[in-house]
N, C-alpha and C. Protein backbone atom coordinates (compact mmCIF):
# COMPACT_ATOMS: atom_id res chain seq x y z
N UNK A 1 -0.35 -79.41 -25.06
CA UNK A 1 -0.72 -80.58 -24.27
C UNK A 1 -2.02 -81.22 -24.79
N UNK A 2 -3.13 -80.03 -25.31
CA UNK A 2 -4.10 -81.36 -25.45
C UNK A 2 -3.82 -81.22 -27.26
N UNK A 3 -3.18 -81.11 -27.81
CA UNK A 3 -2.56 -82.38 -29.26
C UNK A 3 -2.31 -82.84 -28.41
N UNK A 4 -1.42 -83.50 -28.16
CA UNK A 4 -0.55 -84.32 -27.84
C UNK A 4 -1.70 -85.48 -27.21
N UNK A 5 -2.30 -85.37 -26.54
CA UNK A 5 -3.48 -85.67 -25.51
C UNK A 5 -4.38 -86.35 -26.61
N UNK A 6 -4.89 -85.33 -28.00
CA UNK A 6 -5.61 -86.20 -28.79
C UNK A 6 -4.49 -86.55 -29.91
N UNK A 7 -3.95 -86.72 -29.96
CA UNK A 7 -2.77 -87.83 -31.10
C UNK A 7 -3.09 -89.16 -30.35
N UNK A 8 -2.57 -88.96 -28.67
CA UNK A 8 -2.81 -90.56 -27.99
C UNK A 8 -4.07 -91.25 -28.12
N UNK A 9 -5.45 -90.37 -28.31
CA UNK A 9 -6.49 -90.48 -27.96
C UNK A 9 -6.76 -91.61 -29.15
N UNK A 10 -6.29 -90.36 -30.59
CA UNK A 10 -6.09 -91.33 -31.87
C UNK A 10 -5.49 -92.65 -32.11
N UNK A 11 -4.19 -92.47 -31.41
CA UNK A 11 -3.96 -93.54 -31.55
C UNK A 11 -4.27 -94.74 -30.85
N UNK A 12 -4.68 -94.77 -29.60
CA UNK A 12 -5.49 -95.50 -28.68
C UNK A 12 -6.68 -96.69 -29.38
N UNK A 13 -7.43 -95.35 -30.02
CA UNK A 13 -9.03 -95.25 -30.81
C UNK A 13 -8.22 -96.18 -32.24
N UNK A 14 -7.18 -96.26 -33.17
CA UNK A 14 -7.17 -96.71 -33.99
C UNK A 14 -6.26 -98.26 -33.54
N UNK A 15 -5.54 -98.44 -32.52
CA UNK A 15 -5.08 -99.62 -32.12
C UNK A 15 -5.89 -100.91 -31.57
N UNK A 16 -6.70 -100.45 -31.02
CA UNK A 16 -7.82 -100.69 -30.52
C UNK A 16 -9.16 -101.74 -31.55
N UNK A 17 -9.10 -100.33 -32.54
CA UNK A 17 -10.29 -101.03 -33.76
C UNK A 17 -8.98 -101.98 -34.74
N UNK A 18 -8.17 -102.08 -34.82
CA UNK A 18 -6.50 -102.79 -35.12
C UNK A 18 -6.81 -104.26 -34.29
N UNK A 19 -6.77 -104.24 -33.18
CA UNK A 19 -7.07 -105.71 -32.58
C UNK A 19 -8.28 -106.34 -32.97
N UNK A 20 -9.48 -105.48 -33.05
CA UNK A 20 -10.76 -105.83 -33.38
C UNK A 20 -10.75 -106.28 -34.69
N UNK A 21 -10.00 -105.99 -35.66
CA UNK A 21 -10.04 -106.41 -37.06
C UNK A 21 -9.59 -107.34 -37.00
N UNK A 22 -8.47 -107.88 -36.60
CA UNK A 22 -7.61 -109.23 -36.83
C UNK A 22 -8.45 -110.36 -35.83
N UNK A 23 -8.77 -109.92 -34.75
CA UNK A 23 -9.15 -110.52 -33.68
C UNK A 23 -10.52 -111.47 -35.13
N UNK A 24 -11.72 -110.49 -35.26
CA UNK A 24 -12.54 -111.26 -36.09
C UNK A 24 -12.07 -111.61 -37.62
N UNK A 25 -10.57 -111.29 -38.25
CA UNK A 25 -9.84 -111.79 -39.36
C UNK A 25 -9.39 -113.03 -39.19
N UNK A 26 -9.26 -113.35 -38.22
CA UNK A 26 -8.57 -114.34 -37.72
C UNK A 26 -9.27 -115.64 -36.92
N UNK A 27 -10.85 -115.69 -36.74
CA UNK A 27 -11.62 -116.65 -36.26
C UNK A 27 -11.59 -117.53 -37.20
N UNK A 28 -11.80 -118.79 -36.64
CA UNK A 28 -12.27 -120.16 -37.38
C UNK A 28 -13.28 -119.90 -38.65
N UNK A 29 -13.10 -120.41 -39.43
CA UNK A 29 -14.64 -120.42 -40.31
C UNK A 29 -15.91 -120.80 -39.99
N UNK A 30 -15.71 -121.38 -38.87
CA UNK A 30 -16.87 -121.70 -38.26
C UNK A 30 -17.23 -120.68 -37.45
N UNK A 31 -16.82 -119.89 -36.90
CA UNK A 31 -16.87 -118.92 -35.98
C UNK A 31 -17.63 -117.60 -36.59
N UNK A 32 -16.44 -117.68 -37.94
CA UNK A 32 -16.89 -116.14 -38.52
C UNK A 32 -18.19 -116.27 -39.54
N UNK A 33 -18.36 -117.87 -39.74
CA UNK A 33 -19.73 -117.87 -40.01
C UNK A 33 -21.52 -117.61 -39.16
N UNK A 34 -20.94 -118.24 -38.34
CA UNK A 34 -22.10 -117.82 -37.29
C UNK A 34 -22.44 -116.46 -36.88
N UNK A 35 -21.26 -115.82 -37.17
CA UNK A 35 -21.32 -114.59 -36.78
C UNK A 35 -22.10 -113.80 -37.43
N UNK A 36 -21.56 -113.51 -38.57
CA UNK A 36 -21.92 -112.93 -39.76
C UNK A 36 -23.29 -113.41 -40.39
N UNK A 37 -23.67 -115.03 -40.22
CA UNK A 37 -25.06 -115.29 -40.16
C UNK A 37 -25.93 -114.72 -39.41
N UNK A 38 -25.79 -114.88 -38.20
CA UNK A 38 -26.50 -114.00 -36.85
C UNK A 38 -26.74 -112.86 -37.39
N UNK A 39 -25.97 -112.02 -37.68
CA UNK A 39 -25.82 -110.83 -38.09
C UNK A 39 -26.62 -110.47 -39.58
N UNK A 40 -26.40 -111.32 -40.58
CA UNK A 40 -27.44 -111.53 -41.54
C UNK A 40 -28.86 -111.46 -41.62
N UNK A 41 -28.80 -112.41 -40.32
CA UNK A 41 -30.51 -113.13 -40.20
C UNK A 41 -31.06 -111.69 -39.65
N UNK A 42 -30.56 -110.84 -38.69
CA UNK A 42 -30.50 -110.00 -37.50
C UNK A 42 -31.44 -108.69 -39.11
N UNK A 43 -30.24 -108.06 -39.31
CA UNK A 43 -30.85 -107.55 -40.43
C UNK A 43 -31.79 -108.13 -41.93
N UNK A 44 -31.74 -109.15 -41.90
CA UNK A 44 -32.92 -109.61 -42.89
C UNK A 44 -34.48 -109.44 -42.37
N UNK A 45 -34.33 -109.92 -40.66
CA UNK A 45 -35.76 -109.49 -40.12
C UNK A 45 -35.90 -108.11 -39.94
N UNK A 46 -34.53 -107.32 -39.85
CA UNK A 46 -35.45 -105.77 -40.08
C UNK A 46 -35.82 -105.68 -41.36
N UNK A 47 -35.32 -105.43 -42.20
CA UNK A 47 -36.16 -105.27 -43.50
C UNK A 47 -36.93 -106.04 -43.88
N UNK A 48 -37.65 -106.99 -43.72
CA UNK A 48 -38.72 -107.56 -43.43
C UNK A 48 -39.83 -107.19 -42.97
N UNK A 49 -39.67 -106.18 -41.69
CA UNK A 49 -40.55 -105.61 -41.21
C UNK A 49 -40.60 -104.55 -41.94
N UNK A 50 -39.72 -103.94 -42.80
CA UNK A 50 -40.09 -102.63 -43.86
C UNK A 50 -41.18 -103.02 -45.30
N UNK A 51 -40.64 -104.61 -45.33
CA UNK A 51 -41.43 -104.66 -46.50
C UNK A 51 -40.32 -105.61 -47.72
N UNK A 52 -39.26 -105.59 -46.55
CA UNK A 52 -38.52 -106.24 -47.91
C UNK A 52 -38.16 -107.44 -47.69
N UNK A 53 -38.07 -107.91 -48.66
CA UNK A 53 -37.86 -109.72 -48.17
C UNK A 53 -36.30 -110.06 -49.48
N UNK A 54 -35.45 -110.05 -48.94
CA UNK A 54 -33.86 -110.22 -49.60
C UNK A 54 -33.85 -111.71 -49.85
N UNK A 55 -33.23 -112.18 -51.00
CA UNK A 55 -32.69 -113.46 -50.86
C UNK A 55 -31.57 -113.92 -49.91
N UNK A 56 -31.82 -114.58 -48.62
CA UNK A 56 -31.17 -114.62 -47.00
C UNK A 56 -29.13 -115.34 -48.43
N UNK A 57 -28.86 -115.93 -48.66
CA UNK A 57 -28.12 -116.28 -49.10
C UNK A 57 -26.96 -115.40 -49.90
N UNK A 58 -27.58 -114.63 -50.89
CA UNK A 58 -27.59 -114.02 -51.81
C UNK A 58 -26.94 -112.50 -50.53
N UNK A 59 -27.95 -112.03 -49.40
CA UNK A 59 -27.69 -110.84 -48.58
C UNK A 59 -26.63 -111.19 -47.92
N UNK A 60 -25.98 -112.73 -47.41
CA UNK A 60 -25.51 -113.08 -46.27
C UNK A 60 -24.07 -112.98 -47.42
N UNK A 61 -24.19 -113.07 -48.41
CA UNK A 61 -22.74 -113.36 -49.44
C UNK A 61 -22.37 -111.72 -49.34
N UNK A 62 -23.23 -110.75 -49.26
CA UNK A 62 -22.97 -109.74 -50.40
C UNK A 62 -22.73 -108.65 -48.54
N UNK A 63 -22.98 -109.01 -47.51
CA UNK A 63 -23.10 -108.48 -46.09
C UNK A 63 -21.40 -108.71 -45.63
N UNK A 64 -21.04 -110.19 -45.78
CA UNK A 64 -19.65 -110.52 -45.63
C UNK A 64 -18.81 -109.79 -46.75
N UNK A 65 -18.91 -109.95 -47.98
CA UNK A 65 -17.74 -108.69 -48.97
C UNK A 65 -17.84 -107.22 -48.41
N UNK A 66 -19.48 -106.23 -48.00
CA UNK A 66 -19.46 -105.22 -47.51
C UNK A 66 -18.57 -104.89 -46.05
N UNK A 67 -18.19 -106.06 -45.38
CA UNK A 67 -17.85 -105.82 -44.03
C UNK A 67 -16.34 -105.71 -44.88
N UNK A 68 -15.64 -106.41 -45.45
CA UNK A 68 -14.49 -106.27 -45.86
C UNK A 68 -14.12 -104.44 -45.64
N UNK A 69 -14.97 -103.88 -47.06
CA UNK A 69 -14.56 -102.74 -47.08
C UNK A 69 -15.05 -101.94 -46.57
N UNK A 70 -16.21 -102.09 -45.19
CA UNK A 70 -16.36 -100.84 -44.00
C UNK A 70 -15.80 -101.36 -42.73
N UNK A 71 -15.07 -102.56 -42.77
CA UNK A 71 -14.11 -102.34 -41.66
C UNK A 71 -12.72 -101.30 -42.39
N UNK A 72 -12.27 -102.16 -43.16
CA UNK A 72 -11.00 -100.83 -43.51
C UNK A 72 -11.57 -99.75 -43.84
N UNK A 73 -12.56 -98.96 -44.21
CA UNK A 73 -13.05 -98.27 -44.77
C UNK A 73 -12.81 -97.31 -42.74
N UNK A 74 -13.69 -97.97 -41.87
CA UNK A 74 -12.91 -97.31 -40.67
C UNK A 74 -11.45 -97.03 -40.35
N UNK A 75 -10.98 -98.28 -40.48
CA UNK A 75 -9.42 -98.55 -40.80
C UNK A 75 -8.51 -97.11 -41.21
N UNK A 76 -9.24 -96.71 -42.53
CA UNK A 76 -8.28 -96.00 -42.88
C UNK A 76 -9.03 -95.04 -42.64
N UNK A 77 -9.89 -93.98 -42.26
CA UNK A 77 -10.31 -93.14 -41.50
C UNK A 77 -9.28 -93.33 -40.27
N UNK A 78 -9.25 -93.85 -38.82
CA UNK A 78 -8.65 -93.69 -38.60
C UNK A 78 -7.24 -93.78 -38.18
N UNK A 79 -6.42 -94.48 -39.12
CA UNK A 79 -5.26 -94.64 -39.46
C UNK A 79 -4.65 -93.04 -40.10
N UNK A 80 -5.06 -92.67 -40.89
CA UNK A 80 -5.36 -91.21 -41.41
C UNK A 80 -4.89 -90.33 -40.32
N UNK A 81 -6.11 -90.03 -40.15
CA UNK A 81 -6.19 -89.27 -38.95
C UNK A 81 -5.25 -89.02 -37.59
N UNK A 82 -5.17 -90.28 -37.65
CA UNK A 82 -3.90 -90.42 -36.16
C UNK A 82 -2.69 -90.00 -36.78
N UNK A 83 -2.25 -90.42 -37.73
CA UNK A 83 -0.86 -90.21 -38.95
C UNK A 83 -0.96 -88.49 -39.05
N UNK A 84 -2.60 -87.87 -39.25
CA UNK A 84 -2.51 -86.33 -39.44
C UNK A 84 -1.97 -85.99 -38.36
N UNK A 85 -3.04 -86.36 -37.16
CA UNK A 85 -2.66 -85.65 -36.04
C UNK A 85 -1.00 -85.79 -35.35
N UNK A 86 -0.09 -86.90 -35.44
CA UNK A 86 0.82 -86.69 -35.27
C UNK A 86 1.83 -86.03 -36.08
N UNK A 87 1.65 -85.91 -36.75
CA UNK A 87 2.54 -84.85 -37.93
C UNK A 87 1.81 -83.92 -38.70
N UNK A 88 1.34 -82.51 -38.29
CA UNK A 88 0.51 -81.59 -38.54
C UNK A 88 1.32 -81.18 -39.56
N UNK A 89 2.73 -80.85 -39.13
CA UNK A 89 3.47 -79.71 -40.47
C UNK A 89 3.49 -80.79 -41.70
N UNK A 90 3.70 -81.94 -41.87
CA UNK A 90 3.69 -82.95 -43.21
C UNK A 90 2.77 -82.17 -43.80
N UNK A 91 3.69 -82.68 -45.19
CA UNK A 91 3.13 -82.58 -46.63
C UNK A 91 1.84 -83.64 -46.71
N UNK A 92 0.88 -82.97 -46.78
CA UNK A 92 -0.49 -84.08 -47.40
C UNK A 92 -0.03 -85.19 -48.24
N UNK A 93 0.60 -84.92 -49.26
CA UNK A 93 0.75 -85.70 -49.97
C UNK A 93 1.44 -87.26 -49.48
N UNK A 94 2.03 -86.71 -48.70
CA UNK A 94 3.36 -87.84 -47.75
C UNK A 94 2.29 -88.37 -46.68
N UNK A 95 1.49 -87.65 -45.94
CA UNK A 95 0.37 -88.10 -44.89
C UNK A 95 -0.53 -89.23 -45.70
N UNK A 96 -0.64 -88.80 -46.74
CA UNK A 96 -1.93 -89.78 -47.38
C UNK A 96 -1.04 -90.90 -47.35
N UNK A 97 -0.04 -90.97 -48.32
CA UNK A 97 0.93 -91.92 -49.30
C UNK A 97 1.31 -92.92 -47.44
N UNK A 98 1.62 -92.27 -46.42
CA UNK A 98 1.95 -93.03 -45.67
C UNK A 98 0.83 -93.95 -44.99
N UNK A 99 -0.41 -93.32 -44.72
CA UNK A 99 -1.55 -93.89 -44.51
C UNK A 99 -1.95 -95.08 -45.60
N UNK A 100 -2.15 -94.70 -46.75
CA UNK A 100 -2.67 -96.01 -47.44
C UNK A 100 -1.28 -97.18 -47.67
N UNK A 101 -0.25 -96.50 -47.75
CA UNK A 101 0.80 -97.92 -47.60
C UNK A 101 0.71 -98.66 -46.13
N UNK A 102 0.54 -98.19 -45.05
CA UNK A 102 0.13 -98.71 -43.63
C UNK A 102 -1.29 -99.52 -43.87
N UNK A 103 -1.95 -98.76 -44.43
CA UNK A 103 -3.30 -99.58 -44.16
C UNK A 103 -3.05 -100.38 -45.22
N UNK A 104 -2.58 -100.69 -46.62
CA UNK A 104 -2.47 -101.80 -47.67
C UNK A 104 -1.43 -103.20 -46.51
N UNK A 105 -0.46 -102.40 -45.89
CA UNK A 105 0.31 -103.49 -45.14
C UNK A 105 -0.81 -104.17 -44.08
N UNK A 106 -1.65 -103.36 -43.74
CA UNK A 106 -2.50 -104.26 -43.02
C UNK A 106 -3.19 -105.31 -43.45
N UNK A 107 -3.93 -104.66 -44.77
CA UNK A 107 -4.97 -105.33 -44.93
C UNK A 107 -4.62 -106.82 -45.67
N UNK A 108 -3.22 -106.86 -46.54
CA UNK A 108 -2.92 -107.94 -46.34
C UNK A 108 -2.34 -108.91 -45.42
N UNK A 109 -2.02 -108.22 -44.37
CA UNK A 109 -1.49 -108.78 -43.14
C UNK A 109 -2.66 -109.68 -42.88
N UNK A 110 -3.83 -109.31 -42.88
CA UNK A 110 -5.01 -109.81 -41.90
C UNK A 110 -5.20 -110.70 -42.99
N UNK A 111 -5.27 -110.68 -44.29
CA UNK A 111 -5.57 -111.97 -45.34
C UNK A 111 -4.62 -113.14 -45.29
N UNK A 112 -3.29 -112.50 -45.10
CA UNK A 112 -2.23 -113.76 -45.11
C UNK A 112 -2.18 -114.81 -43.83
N UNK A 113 -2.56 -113.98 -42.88
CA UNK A 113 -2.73 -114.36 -41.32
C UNK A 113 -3.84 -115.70 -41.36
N UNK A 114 -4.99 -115.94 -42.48
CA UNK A 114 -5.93 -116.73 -42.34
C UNK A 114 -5.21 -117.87 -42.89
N UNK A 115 -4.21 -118.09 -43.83
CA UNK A 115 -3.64 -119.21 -43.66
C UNK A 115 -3.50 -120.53 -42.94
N UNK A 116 -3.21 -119.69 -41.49
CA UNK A 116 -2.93 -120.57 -40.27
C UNK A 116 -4.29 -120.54 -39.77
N UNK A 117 -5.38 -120.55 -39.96
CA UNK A 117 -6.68 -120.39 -39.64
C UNK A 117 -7.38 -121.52 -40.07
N UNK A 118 -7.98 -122.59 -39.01
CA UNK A 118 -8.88 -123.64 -39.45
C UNK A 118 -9.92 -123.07 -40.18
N UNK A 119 -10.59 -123.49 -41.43
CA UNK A 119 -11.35 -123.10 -42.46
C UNK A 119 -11.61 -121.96 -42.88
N UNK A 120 -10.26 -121.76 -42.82
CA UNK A 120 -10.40 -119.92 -43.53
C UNK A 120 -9.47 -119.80 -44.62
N UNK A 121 -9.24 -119.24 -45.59
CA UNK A 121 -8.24 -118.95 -46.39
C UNK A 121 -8.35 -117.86 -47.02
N UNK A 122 -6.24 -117.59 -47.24
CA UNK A 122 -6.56 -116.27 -48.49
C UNK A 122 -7.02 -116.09 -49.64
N UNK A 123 -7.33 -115.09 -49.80
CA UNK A 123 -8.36 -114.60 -50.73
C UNK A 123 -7.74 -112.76 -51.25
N UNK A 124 -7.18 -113.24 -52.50
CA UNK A 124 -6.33 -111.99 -52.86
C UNK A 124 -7.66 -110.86 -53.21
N UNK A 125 -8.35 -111.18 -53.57
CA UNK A 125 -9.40 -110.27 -53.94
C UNK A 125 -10.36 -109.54 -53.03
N UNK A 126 -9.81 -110.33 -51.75
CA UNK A 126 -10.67 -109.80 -50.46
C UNK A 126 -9.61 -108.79 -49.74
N UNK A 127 -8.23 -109.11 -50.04
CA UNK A 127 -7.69 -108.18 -49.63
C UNK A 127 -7.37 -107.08 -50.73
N UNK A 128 -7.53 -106.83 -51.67
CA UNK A 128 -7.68 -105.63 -52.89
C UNK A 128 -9.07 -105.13 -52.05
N UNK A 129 -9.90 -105.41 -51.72
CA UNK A 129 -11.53 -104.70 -51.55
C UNK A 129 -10.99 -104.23 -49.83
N UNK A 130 -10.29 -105.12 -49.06
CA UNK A 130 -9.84 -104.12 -47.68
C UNK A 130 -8.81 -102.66 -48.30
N UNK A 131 -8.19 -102.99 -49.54
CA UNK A 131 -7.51 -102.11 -49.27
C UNK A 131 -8.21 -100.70 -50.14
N UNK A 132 -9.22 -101.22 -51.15
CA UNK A 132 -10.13 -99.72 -51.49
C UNK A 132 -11.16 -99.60 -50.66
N UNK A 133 -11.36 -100.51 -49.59
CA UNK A 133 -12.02 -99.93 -48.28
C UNK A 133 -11.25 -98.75 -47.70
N UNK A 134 -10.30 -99.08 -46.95
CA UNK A 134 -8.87 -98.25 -46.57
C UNK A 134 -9.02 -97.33 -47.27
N UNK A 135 -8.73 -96.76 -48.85
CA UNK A 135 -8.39 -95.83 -49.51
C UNK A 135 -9.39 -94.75 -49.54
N UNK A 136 -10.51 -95.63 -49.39
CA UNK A 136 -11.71 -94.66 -49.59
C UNK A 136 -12.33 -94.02 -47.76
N UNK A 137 -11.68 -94.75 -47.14
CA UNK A 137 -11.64 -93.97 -46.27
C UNK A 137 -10.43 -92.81 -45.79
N UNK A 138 -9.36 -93.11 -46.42
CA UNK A 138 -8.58 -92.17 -46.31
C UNK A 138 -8.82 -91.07 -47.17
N UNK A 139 -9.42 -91.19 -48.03
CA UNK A 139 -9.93 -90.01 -49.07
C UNK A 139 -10.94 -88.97 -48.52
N UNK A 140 -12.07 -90.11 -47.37
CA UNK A 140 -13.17 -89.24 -47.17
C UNK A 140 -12.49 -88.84 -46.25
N UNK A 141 -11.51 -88.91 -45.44
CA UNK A 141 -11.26 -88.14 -44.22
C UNK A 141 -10.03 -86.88 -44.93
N UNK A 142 -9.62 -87.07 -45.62
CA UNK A 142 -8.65 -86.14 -46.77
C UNK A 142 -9.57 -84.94 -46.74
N UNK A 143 -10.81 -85.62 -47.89
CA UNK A 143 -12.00 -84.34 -48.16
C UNK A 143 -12.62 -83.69 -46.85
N UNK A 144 -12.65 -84.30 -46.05
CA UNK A 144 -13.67 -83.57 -44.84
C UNK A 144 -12.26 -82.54 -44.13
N UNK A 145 -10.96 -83.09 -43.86
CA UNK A 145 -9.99 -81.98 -43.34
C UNK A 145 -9.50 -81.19 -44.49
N UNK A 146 -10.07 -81.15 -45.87
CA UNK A 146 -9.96 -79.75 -47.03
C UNK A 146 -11.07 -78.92 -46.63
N UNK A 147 -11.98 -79.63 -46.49
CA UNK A 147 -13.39 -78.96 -46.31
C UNK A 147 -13.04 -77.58 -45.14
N UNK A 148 -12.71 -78.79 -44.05
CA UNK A 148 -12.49 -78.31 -42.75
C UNK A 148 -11.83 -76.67 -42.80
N UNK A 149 -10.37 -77.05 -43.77
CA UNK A 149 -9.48 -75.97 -43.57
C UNK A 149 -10.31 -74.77 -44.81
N UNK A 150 -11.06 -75.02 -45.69
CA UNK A 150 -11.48 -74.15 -46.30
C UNK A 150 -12.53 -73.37 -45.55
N UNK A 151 -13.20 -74.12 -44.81
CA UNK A 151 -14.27 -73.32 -44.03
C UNK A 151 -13.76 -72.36 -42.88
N UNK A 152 -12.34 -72.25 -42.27
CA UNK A 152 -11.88 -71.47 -41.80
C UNK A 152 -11.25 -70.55 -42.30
């Protein structure tokens, strides 16, 4: 009962951050600019107060490609994970292979989706960087449940 209990939990926890991705994949360009500016400016004045002063342009370009690949980079953490936890006896090999083909179907899902999006467009190269976001999170969560099972 409690698998079963945390499989839902997983999957809950990864459907969830699933709406949240598309939800901000899918804003206006005007929208997801402000955002991500805010968010720019937000962290340019902390490091500022450390001592560092970034080119605001240059951070705000290079802040939007990083979000690409630590949203999937969550993504496929837990996409992973939920995929482990519902099928414990699977072959790893088949758990991974099914995880990163799910999360590659996403991540161009959410690029093709901007199409229909006032001032947004696809961008094949933004969805290659969601999907070695994705991979590399399915890897680190791979290594941490080898880890896991070796330490027992």
């Amino acid at each position: 009962m409690k698998h079963k209990l945390f499989c839902i939990i997983l999957w809950i926890a990864t459907i969830f951050w699933l709406i949240l991705c598309f939800y901000l994949s899918w804003q206006t360009g005007e929208a997801t600019g402000k955002l991500s500016q805010k968010l720019s400016q937000f962290l340019i004045d902390l490091l500022n107060r450390v001592g560092v002063t970034p080119d605001p342009q240059q951070f705000h370009a290079s802040l939007r490609l990083f979000a690409h690949f630590g949203v999937f980079f969550v993504t496929g953490v837990l996409l992973a994970c939920a995929v482990a936890a519902t099928f414990p006896q699977s072959n790893r090999i088949v758990l991974l292979s099914v995880s990163t083909v799910l999360c590659a179907i996403i991540a161009v899902l959410s690029e093709v989706g901007k199409l229909n999006v006032p001032g947004r467009h696809l961008t094949w190269s933004e969805a290659g960087l969601n999907i070695i976001g994705a991979v590399c999170g399915i890897a680190c969560m791979a290594g941490i449940r080898a880890l896991l099972r070796h330490l027992r």
